[in-house]
PDB file of N, CA and C in Angstrom:
ATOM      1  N   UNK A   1      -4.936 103.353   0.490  1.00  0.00           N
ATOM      2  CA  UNK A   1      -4.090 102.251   0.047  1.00  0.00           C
ATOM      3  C   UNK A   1      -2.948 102.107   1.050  1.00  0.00           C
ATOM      4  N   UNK A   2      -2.464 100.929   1.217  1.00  0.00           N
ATOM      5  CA  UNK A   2      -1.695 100.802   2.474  1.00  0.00           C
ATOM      6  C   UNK A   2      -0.688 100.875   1.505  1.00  0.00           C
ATOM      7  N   UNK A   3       1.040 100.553   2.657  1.00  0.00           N
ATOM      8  CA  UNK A   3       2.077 101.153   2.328  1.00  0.00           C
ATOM      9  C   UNK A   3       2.420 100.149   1.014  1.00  0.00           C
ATOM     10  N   UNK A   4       2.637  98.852   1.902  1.00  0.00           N
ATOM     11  CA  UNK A   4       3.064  97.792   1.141  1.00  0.00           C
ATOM     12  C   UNK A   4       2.293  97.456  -0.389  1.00  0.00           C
ATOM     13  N   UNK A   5       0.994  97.758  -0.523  1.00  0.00           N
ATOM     14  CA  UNK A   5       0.592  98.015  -2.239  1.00  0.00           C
ATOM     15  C   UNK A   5       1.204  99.117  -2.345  1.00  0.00           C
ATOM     16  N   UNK A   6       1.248 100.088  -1.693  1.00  0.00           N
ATOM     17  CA  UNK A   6       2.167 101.227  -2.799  1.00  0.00           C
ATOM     18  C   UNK A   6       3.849 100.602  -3.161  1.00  0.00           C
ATOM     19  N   UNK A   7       4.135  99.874  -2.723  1.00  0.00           N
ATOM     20  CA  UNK A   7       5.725  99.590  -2.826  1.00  0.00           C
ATOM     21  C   UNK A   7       5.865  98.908  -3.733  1.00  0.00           C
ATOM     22  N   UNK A   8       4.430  97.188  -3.729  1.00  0.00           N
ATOM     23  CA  UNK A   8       4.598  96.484  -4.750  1.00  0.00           C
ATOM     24  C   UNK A   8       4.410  97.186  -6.094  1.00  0.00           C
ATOM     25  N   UNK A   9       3.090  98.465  -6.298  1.00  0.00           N
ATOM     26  CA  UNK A   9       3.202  99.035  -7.496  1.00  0.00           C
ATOM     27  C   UNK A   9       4.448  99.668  -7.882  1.00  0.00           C
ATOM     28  N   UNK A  10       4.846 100.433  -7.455  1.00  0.00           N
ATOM     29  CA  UNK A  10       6.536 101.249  -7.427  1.00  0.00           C
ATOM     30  C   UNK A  10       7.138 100.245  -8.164  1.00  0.00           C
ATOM     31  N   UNK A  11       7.100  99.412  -7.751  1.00  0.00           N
ATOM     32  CA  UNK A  11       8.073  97.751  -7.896  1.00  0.00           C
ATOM     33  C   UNK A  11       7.821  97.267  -9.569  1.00  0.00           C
ATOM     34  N   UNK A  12       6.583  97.305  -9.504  1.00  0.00           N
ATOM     35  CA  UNK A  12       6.093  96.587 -10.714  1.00  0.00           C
ATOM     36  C   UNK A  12       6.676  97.955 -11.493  1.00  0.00           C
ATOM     37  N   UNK A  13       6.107  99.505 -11.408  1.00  0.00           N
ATOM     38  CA  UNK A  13       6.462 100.199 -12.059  1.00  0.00           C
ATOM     39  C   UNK A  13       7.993 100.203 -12.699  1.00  0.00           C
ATOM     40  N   UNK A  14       8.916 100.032 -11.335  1.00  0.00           N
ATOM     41  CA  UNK A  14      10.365 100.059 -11.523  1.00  0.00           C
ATOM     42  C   UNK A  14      10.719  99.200 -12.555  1.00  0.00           C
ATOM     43  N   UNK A  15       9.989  98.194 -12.214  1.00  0.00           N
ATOM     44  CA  UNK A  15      10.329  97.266 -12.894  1.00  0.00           C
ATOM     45  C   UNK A  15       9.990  96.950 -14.643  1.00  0.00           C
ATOM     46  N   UNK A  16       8.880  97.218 -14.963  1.00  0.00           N
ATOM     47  CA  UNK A  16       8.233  97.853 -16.508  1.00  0.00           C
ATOM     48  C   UNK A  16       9.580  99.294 -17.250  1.00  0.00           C
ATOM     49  N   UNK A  17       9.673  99.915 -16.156  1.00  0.00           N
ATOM     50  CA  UNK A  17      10.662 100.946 -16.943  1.00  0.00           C
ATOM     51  C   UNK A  17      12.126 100.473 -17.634  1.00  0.00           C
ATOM     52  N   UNK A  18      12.519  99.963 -16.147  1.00  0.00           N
ATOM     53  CA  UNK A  18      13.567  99.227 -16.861  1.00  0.00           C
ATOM     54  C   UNK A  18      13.926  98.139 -17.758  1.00  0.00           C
ATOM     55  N   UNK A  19      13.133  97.532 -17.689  1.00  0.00           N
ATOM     56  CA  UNK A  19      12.711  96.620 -19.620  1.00  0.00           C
ATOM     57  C   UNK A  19      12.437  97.217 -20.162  1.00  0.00           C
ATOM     58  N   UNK A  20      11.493  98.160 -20.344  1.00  0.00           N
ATOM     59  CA  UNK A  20      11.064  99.133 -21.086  1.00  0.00           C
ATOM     60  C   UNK A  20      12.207  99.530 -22.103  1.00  0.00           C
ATOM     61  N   UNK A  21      12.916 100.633 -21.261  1.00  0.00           N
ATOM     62  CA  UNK A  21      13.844 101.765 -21.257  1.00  0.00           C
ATOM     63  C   UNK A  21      15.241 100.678 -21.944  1.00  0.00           C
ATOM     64  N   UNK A  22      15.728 100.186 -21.258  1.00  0.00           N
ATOM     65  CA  UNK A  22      17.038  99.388 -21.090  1.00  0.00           C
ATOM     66  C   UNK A  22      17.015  97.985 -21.406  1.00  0.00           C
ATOM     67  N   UNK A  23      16.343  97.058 -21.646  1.00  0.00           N
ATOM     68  CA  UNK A  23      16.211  95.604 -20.984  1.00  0.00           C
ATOM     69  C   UNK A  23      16.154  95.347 -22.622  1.00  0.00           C
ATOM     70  N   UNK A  24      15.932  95.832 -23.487  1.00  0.00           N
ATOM     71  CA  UNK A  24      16.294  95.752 -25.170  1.00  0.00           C
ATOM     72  C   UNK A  24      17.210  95.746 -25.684  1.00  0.00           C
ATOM     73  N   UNK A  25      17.730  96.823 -25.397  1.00  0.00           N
ATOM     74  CA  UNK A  25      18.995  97.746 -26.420  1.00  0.00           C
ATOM     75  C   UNK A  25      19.940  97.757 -25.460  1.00  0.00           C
ATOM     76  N   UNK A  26      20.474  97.421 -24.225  1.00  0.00           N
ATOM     77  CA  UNK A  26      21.637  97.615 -23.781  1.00  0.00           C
ATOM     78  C   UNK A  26      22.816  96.458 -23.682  1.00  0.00           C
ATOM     79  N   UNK A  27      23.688  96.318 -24.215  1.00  0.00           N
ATOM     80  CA  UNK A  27      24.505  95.065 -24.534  1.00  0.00           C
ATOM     81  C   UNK A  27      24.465  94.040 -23.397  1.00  0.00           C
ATOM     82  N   UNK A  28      24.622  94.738 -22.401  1.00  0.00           N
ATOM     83  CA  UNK A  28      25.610  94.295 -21.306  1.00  0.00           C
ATOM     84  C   UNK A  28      24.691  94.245 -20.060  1.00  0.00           C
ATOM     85  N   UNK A  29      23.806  92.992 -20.033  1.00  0.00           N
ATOM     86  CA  UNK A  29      22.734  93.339 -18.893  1.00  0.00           C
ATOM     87  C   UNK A  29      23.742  93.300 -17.444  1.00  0.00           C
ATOM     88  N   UNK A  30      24.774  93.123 -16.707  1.00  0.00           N
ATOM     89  CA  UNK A  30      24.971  93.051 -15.697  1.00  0.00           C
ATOM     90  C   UNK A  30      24.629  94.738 -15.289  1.00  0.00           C
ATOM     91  N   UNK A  31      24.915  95.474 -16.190  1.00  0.00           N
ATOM     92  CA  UNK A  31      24.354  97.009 -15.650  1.00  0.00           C
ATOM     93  C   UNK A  31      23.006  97.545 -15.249  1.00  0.00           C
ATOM     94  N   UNK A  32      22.299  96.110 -15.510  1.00  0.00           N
ATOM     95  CA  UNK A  32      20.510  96.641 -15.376  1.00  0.00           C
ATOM     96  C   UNK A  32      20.191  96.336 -14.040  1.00  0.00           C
ATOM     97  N   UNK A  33      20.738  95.620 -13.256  1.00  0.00           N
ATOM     98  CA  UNK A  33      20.417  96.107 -11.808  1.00  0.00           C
ATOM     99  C   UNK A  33      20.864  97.316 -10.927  1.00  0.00           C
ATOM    100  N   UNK A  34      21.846  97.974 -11.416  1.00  0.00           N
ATOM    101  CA  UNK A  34      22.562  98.703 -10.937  1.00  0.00           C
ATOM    102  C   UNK A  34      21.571 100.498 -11.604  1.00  0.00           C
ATOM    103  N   UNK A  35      21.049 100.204 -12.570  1.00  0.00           N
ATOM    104  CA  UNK A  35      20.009 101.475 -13.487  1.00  0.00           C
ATOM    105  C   UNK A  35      18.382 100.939 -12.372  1.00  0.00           C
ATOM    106  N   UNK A  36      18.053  99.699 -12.026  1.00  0.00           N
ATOM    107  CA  UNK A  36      16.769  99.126 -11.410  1.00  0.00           C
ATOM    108  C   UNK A  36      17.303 100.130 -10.195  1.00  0.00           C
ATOM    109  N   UNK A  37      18.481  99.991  -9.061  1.00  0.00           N
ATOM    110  CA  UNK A  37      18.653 100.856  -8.128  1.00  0.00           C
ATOM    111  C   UNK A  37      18.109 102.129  -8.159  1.00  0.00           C
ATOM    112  N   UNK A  38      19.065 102.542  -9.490  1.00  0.00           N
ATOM    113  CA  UNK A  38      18.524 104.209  -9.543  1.00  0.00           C
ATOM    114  C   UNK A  38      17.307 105.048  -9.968  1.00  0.00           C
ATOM    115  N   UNK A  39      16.883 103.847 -10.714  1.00  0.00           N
ATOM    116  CA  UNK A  39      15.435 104.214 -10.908  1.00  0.00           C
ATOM    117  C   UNK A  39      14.676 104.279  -9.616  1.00  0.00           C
ATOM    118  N   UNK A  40      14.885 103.201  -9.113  1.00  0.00           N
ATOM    119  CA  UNK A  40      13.967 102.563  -7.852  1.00  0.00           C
ATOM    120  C   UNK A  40      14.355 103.827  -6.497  1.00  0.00           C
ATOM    121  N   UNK A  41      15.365 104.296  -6.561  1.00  0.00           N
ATOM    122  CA  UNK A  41      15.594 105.346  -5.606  1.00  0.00           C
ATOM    123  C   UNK A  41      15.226 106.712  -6.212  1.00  0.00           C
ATOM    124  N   UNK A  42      14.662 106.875  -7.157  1.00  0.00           N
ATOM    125  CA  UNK A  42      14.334 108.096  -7.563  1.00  0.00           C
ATOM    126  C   UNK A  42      13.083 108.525  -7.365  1.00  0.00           C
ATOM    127  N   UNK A  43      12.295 107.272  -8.116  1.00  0.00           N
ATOM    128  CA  UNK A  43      11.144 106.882  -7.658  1.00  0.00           C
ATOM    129  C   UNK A  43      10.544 106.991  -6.322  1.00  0.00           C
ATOM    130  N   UNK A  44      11.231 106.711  -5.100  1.00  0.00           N
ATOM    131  CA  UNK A  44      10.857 106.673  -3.643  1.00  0.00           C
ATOM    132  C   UNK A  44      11.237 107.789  -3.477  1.00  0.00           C
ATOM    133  N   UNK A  45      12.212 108.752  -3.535  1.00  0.00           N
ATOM    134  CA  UNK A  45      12.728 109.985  -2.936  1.00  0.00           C
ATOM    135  C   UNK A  45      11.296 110.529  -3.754  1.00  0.00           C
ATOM    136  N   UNK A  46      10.838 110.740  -5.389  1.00  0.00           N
ATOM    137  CA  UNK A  46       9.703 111.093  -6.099  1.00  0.00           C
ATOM    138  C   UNK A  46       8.559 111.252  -5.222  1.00  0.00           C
ATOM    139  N   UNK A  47       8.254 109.863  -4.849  1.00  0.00           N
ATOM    140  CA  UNK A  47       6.571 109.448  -4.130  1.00  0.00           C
ATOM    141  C   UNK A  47       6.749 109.614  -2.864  1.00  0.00           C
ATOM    142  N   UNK A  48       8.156 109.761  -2.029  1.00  0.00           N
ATOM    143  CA  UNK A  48       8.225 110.052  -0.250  1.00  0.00           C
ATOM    144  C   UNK A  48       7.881 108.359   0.072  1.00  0.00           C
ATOM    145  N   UNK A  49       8.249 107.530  -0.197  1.00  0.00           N
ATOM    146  CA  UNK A  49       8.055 106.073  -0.173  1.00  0.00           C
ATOM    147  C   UNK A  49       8.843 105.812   0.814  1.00  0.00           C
ATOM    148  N   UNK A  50       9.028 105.343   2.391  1.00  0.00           N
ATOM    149  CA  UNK A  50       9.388 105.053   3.089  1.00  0.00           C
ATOM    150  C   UNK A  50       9.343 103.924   3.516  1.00  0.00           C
ATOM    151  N   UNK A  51       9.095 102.708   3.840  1.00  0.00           N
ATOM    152  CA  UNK A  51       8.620 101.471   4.488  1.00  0.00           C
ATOM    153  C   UNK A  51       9.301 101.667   5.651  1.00  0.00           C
ATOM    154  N   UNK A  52      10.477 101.728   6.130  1.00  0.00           N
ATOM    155  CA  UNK A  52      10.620 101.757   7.278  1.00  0.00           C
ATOM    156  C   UNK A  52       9.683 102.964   8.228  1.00  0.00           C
ATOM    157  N   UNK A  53       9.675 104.108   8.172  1.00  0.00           N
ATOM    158  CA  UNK A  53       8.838 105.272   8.239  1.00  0.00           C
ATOM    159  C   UNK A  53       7.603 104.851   8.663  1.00  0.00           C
ATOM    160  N   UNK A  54       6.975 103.627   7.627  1.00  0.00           N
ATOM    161  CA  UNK A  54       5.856 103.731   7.779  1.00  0.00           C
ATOM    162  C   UNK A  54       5.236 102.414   9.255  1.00  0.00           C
ATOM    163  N   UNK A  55       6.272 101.842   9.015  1.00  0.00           N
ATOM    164  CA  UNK A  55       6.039 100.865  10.282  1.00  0.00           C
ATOM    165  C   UNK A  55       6.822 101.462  11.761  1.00  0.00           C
ATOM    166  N   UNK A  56       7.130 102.883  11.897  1.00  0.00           N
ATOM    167  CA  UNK A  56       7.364 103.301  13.061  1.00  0.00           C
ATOM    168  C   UNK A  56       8.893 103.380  13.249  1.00  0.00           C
ATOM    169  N   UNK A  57       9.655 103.187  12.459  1.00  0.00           N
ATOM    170  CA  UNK A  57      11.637 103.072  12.015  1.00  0.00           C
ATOM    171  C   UNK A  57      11.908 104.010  11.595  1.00  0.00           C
ATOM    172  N   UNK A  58      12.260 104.931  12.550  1.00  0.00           N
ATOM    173  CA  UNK A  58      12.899 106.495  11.945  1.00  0.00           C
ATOM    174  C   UNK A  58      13.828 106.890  12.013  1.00  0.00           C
ATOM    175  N   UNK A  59      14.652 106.755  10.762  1.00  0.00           N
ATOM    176  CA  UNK A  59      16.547 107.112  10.770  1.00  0.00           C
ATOM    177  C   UNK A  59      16.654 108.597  10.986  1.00  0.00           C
ATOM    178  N   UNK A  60      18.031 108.515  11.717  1.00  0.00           N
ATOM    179  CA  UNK A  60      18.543 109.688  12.506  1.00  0.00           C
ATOM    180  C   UNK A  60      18.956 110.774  10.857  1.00  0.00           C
ATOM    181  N   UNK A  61      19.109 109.807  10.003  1.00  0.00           N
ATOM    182  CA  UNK A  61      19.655 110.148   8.903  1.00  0.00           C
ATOM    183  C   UNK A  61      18.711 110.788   7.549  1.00  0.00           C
ATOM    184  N   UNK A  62      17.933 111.756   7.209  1.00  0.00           N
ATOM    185  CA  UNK A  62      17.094 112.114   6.514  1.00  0.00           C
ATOM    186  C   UNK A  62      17.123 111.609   4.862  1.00  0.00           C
ATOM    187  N   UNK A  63      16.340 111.190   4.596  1.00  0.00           N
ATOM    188  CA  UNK A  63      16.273 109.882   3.239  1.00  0.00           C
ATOM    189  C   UNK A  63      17.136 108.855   3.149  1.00  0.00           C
ATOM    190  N   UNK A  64      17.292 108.504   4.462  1.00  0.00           N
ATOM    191  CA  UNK A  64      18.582 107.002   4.199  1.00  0.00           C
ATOM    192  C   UNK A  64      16.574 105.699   4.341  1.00  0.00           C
ATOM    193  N   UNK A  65      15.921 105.557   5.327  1.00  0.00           N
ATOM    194  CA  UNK A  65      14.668 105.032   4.720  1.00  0.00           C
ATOM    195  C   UNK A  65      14.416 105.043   3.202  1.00  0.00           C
ATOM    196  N   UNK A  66      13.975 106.055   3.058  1.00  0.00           N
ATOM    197  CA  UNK A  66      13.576 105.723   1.363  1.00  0.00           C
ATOM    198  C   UNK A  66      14.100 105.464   0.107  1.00  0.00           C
ATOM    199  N   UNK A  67      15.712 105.705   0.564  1.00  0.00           N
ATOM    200  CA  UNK A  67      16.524 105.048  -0.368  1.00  0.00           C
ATOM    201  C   UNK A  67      16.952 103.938  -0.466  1.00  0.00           C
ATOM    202  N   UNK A  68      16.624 103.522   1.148  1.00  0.00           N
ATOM    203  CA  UNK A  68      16.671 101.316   1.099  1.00  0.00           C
ATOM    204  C   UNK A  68      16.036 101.097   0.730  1.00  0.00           C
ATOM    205  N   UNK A  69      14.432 102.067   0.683  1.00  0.00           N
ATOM    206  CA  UNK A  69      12.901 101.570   0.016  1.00  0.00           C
ATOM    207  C   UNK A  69      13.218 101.132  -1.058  1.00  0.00           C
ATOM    208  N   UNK A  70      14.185 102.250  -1.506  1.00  0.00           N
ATOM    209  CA  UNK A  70      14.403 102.096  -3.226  1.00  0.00           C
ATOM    210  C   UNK A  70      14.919 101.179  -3.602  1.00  0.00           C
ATOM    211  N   UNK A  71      16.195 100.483  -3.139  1.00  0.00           N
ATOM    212  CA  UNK A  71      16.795  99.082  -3.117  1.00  0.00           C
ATOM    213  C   UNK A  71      16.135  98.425  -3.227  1.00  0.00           C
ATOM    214  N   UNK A  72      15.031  98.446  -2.120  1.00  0.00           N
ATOM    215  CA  UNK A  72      14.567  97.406  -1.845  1.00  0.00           C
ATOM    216  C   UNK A  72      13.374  96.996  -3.139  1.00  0.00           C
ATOM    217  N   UNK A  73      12.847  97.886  -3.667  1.00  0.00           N
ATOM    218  CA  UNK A  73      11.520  97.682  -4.860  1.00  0.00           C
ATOM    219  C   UNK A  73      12.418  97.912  -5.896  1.00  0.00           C
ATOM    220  N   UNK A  74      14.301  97.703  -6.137  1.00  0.00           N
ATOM    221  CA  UNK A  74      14.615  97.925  -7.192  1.00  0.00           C
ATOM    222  C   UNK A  74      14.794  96.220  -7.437  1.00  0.00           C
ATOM    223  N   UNK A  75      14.694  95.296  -6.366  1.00  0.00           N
ATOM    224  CA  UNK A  75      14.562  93.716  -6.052  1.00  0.00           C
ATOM    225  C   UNK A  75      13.940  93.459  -7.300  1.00  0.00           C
ATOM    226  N   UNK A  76      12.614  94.154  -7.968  1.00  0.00           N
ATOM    227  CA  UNK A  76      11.720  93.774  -8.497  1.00  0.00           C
ATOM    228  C   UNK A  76      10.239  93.384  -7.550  1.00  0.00           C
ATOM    229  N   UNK A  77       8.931  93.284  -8.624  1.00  0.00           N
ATOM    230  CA  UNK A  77       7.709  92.898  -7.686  1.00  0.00           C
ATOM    231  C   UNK A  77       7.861  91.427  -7.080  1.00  0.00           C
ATOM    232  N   UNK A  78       8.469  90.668  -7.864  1.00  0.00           N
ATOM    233  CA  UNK A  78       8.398  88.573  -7.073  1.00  0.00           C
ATOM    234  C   UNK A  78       9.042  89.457  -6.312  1.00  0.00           C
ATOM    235  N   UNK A  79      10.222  89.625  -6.169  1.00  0.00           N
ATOM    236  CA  UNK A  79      10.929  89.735  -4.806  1.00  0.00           C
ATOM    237  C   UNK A  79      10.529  90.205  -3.833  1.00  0.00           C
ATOM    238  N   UNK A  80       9.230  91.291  -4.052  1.00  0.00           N
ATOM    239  CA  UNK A  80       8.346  91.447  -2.780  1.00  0.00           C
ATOM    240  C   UNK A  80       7.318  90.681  -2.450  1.00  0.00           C
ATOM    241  N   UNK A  81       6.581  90.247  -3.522  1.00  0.00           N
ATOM    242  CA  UNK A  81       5.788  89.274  -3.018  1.00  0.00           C
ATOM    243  C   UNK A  81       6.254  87.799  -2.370  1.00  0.00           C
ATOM    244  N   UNK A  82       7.441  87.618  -2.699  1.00  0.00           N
ATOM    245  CA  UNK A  82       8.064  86.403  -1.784  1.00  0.00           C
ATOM    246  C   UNK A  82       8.531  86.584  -0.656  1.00  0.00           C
ATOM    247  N   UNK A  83       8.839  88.251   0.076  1.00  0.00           N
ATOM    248  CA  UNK A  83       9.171  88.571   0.677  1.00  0.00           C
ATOM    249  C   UNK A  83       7.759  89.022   1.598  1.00  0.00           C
ATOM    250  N   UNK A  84       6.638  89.336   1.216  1.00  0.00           N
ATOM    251  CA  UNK A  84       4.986  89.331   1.774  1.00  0.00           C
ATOM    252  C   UNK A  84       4.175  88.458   1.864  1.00  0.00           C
ATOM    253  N   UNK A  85       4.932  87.385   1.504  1.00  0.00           N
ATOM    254  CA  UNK A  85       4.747  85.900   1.530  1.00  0.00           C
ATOM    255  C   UNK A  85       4.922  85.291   2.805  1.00  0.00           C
ATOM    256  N   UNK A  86       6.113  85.761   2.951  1.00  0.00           N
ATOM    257  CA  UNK A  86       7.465  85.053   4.237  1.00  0.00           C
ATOM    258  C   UNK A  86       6.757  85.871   5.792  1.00  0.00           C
ATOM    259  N   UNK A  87       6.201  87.030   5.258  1.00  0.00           N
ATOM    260  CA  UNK A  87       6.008  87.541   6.483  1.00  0.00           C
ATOM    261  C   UNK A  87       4.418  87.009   6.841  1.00  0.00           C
ATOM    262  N   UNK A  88       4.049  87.243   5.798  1.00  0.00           N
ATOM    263  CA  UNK A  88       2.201  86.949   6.702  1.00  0.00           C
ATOM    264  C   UNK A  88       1.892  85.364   6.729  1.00  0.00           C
ATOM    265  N   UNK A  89       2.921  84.556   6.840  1.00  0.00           N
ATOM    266  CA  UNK A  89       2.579  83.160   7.710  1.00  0.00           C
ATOM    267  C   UNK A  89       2.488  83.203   9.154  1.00  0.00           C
TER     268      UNK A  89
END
């Protein structure tokens, strides 16, 4: 399985937990992107999820990659697929 399906699943995953978990019962949604982060970076540090890593981008800095990964699939899955959209034209 290539990188980018593993990211969109992560994504979708991240994304199921935190409705799941939070997206019910918590008053005050401005905090649910900020819980999508930390999930989403736990998750990648979890699975070793890199995207930069995997396209040849290697920080001097050890897990600073997989914690943008995490940012980045804490976007949600549209936000990658609009973003895997943009690239393969």
């Amino acid at each position: 399985m290539d990188i980018l399906a593993k990211i969109a699943f992560v994504a979708f995953v991240n994304e199921s937990l935190v409705e799941y978990l939070f997206g019910n019962w918590l008053p005050q949604k401005q905090f649910l992107p900020w819980i999508a982060a930390a999930i989403g970076v736990v998750l990648c540090i979890g699975f070793n999820l890199d995207l930069f890593a995997s396209i040849g981008i290697v920080s001097a800095v050890p897990y600073l990659g997989t914690v943008v990964t995490g940012l980045i699939i804490s976007r949600g899955s549209d936000y990658l697929h609009q973003v895997y959209g943009k690239l393969s034209k």
